[in-house]
Protein backbone atom coordinates (compact mmCIF):
# COMPACT_ATOMS: atom_id res chain seq x y z
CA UNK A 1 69.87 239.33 118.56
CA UNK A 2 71.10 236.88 116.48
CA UNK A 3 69.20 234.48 114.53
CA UNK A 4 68.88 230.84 115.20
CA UNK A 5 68.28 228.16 112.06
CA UNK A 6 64.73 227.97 112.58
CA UNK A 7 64.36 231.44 111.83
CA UNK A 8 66.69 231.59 109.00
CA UNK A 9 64.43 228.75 107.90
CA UNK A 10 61.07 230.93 108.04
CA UNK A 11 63.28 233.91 105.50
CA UNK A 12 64.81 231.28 103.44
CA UNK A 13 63.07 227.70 103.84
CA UNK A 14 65.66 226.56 101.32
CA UNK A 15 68.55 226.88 103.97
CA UNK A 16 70.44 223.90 105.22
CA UNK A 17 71.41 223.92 109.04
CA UNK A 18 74.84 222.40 108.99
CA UNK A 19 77.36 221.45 111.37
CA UNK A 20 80.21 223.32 109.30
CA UNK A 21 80.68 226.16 106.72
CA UNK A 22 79.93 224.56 102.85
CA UNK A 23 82.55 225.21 100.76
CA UNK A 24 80.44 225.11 97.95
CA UNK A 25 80.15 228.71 96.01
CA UNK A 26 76.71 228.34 95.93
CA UNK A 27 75.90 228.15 99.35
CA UNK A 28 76.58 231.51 101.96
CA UNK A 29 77.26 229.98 105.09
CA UNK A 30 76.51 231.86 108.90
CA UNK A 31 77.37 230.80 112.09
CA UNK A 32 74.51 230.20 114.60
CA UNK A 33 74.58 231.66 117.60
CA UNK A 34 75.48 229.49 120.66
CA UNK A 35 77.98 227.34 118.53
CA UNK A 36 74.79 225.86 116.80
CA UNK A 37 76.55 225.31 113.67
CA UNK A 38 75.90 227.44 110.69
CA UNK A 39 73.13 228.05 108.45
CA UNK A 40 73.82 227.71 104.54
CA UNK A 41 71.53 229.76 102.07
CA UNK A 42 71.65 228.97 98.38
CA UNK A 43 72.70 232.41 96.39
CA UNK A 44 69.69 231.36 93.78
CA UNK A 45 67.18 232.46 96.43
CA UNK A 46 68.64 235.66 96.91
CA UNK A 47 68.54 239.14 95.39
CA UNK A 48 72.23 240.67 94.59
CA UNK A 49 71.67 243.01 97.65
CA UNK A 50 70.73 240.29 99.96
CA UNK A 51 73.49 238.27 97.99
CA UNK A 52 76.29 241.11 99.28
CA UNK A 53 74.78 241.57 102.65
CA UNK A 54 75.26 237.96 103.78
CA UNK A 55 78.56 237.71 102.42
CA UNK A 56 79.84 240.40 104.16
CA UNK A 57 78.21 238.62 107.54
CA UNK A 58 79.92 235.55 106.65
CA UNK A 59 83.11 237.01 105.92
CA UNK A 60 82.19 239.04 109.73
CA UNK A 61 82.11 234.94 110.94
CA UNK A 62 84.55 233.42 109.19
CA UNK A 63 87.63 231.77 110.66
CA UNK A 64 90.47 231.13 108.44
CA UNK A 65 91.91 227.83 107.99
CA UNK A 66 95.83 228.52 107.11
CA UNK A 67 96.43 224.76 105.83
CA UNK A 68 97.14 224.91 102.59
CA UNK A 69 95.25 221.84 101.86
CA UNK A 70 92.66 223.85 102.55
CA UNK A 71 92.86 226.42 100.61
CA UNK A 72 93.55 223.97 97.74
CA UNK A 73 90.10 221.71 98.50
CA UNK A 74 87.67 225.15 98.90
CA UNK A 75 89.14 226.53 95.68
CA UNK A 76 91.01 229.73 97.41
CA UNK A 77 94.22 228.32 95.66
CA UNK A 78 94.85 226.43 92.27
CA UNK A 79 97.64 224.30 93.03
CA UNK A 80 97.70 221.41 95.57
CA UNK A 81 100.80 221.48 97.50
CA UNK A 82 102.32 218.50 96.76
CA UNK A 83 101.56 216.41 93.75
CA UNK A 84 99.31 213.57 93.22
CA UNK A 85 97.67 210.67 91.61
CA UNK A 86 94.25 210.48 93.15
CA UNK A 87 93.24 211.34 96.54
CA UNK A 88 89.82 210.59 98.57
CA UNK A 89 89.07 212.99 101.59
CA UNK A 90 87.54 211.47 104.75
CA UNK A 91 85.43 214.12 106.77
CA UNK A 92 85.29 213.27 110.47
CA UNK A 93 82.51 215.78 112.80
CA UNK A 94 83.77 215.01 116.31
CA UNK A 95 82.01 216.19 119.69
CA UNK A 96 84.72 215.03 122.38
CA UNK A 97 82.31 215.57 125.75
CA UNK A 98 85.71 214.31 127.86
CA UNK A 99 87.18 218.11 128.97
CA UNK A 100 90.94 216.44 129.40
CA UNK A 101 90.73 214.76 125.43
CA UNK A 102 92.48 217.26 123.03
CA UNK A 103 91.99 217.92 119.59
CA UNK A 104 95.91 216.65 118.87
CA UNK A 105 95.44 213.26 121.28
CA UNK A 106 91.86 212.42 119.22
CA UNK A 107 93.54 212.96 115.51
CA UNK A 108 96.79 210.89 116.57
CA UNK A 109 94.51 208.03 117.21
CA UNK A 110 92.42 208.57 113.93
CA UNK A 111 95.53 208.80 111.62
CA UNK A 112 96.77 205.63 112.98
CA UNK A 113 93.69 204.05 110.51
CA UNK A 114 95.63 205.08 107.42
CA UNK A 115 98.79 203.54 105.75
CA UNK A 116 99.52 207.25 104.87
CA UNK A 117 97.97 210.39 104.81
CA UNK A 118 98.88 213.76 102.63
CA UNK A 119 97.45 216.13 105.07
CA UNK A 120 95.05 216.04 108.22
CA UNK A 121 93.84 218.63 110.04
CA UNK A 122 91.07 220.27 111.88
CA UNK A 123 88.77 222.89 110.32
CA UNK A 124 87.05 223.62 113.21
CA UNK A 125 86.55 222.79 117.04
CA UNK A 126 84.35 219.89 115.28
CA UNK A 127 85.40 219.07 111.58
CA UNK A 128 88.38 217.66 110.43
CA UNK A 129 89.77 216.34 107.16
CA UNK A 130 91.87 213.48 106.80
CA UNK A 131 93.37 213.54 102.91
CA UNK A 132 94.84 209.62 101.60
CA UNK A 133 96.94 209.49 98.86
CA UNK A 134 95.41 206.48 95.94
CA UNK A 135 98.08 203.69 96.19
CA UNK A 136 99.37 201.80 93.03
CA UNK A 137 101.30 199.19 94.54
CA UNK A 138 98.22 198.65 97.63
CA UNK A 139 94.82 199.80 96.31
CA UNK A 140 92.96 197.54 98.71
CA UNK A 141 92.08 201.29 101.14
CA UNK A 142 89.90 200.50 103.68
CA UNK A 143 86.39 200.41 103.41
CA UNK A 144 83.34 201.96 105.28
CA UNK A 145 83.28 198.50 107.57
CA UNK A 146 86.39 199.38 108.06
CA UNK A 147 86.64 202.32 109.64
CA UNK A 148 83.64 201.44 111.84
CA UNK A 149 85.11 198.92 113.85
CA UNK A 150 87.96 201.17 114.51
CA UNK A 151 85.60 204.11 115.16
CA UNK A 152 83.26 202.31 117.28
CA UNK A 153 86.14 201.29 119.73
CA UNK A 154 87.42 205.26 119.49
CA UNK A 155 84.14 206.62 120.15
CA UNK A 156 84.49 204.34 123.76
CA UNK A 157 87.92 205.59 124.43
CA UNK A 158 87.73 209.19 123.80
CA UNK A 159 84.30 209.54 125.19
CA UNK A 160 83.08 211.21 121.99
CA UNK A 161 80.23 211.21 119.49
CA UNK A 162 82.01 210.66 115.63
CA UNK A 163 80.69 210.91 112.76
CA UNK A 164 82.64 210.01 109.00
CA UNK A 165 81.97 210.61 105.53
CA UNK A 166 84.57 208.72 103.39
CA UNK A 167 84.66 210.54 100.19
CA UNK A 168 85.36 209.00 96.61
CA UNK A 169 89.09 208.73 95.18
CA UNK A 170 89.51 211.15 92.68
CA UNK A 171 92.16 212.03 90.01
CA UNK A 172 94.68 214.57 89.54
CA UNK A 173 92.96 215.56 86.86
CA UNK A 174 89.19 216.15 87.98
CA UNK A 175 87.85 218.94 89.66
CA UNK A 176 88.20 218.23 93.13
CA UNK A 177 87.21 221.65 94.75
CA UNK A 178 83.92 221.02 93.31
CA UNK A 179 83.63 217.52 94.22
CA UNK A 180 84.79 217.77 97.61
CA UNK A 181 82.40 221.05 97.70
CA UNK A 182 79.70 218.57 96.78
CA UNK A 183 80.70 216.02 98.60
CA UNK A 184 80.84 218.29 102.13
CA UNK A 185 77.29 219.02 101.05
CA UNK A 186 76.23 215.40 101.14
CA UNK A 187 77.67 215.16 104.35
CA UNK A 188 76.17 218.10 105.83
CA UNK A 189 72.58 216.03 104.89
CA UNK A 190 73.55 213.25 106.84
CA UNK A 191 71.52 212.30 110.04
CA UNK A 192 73.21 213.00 113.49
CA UNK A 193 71.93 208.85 114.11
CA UNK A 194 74.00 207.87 110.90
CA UNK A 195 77.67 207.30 112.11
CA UNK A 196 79.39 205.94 109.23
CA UNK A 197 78.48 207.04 105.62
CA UNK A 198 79.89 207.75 101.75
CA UNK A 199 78.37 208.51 98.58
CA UNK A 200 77.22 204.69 97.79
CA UNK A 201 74.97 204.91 100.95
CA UNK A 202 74.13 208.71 100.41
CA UNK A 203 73.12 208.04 97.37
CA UNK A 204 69.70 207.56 96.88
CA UNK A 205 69.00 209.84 99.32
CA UNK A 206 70.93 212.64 97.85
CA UNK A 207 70.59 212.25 94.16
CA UNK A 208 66.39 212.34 94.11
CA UNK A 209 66.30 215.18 97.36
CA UNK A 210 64.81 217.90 94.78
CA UNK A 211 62.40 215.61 93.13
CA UNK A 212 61.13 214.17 96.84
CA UNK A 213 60.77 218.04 98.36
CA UNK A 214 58.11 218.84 95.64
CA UNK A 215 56.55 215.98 95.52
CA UNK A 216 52.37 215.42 96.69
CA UNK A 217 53.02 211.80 96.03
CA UNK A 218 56.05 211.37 97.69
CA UNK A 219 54.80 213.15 101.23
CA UNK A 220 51.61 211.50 100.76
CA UNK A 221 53.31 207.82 100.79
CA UNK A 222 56.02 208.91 103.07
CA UNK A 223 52.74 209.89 105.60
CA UNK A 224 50.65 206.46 105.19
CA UNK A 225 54.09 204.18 105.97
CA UNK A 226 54.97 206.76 108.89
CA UNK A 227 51.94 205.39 110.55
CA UNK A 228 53.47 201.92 110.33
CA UNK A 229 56.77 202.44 112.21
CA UNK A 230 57.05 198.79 113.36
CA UNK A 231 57.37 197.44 109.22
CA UNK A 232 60.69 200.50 109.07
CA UNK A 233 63.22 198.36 110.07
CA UNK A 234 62.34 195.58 108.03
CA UNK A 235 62.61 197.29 104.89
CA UNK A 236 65.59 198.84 105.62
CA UNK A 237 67.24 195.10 106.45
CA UNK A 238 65.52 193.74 103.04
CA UNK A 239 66.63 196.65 101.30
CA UNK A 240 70.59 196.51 102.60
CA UNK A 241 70.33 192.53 101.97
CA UNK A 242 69.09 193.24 98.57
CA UNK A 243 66.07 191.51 99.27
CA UNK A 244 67.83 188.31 100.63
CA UNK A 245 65.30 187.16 103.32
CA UNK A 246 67.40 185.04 104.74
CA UNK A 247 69.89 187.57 105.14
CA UNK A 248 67.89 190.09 106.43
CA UNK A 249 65.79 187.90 109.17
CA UNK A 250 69.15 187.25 110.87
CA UNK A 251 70.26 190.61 111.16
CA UNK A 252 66.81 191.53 112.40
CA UNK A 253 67.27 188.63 114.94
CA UNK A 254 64.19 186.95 113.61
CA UNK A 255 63.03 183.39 112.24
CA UNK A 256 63.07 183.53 108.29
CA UNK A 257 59.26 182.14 109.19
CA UNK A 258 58.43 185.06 111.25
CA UNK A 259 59.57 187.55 108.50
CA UNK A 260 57.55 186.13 106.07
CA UNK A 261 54.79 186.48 107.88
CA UNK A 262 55.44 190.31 108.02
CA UNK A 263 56.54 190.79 104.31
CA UNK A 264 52.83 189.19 103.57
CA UNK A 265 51.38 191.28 106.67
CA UNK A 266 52.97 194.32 105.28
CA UNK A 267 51.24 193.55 101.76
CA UNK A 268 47.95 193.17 102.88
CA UNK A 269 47.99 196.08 104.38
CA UNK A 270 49.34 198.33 101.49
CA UNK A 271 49.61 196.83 98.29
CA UNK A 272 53.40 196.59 98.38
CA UNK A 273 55.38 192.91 98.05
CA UNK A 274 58.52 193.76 99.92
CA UNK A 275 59.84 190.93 97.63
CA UNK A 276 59.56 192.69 94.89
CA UNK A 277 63.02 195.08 94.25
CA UNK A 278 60.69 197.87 92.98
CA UNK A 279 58.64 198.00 95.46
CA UNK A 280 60.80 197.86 98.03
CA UNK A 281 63.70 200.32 96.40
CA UNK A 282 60.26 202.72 96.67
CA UNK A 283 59.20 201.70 100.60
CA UNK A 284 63.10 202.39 101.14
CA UNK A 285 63.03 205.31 99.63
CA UNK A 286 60.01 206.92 101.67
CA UNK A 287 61.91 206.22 104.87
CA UNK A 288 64.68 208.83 103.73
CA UNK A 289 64.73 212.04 104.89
């Protein structure tokens, strides 16, 4: 019987339950059964038999993707086929729960939010990738705000649940199999209730994730504010108005007053001045998972 993530998780607790194969050579990735998504084990927690058994169980899974964009983003060939500047690559995870919506009438609709495009495609039932071209003479590309609105009225239309990850532009000359291998990896951490994301709001959570997994101090913190659930959403307002209370209270639909009164409840309570940037980059940063 095949195994499902959680007990993949008990063999390997270092596995990542993802939505779609990582492309990064570090990572084997399995499907789960029941189109559960896959299950990605890092190659540094495995022996070189273990190493060869799960790659030949993956290679067992695997579907190929014939786009030769493809090929050229996951490393399987060294030359892009066609040439380039810079290009960013925006990862869309689609679940379209409308039987008569296809595949091809969903990705006409998302091209139309790009100028131009060098390839799009699907990887899977779910994943897609949607590669734009850097533009010289217009380098205003849209931005994550962007592509919300646009989403947010698709998501309506097509009767589906979206999720995008708008990668970085890169150049010509970086390594872009390994970012975009790194960058699918960020993606694959982001939360199912997190529509819209990119590196800038990924960040934090995804540059300290080994330090915060071996931490006492940071799962003892994380704990004591996880017993306050009704301060969360006020840091996370302060902390996306940089601290601007003003700012923040109207996006929270609250007098500035009112707010106050729970930045100084909140400190009472804990020893923490929301006000402060430190202290609330760290109350911020124990809400991450």
């Amino acid at each position: 019987m095949p195994l499902d993530a959680a007990a993949w998780q008990r063999i390997y607790p270092t596995a990542l339950k993802v939505a779609e194969p990582l492309s990064d050579p570090r990572y084997i990735s399995l499907a789960l059964p029941e189109k559960q998504g896959y299950i990605a084990i890092d190659r540094h927690a495995l022996s070189r038999s273990e190493a060869a058994l799960l790659e030949t169980l993956a290679q067992a899974d695997a579907v190929p993707v014939r786009n030769p964009w493809y090929a050229f983003l996951t490393g399987q060939a060294t030359q892009a086929p066609a040439t380039f500047s810079g290009l960013r690559v925006v990862q869309l995870r689609v679940t379209l729960k409308d039987a008569s919506v296809s595949q091809d009438d969903f990705m006409d609709a998302a091209i139309g939010m790009f100028p131009s495009l060098l390839a799009h495609f699907w990887v899977d039932e779910h994943y897609a990738l949607l590669i734009e071209p850097a533009s010289t003479t217009a380098p205003d590309h849209q931005s994550l705000k962007d592509f919300a609105q646009v989403l947010a009225a698709m998501e309506t239309d097509f009767y589906a649940n979206i999720q995008i990850y708008v990668g970085n532009f890169w150049q010509a000359a970086d390594p872009i199999p390994r970012l975009f291998a790194e960058e699918q990896r960020i993606f694959a951490g982001v939360k199912a209730t997190k529509p819209q994301s990119d590196l800038a709001t990924q960040s934090l959570a995804y540059f300290t994730a080994p330090m915060r997994a071996q931490s006492a101090v940071y799962e003892t913190l994380r704990d004591r504010l996880a017993d306050m659930p009704e301060y969360a959403e006020v840091i996370v307002a302060l902390y996306q108005h940089q601290g601007n209370m003003t700012s923040a209270a109207k996006a929270l639909f609250l007098h500035r007053n009112t707010l106050q009164y729970r930045i100084d409840k909140f400190q009472e309570l804990t020893g923490w001045s929301l006000r402060d940037m430190d202290h609330l980059t760290l109350c911020y940063l124990l809400l991450i998972e």
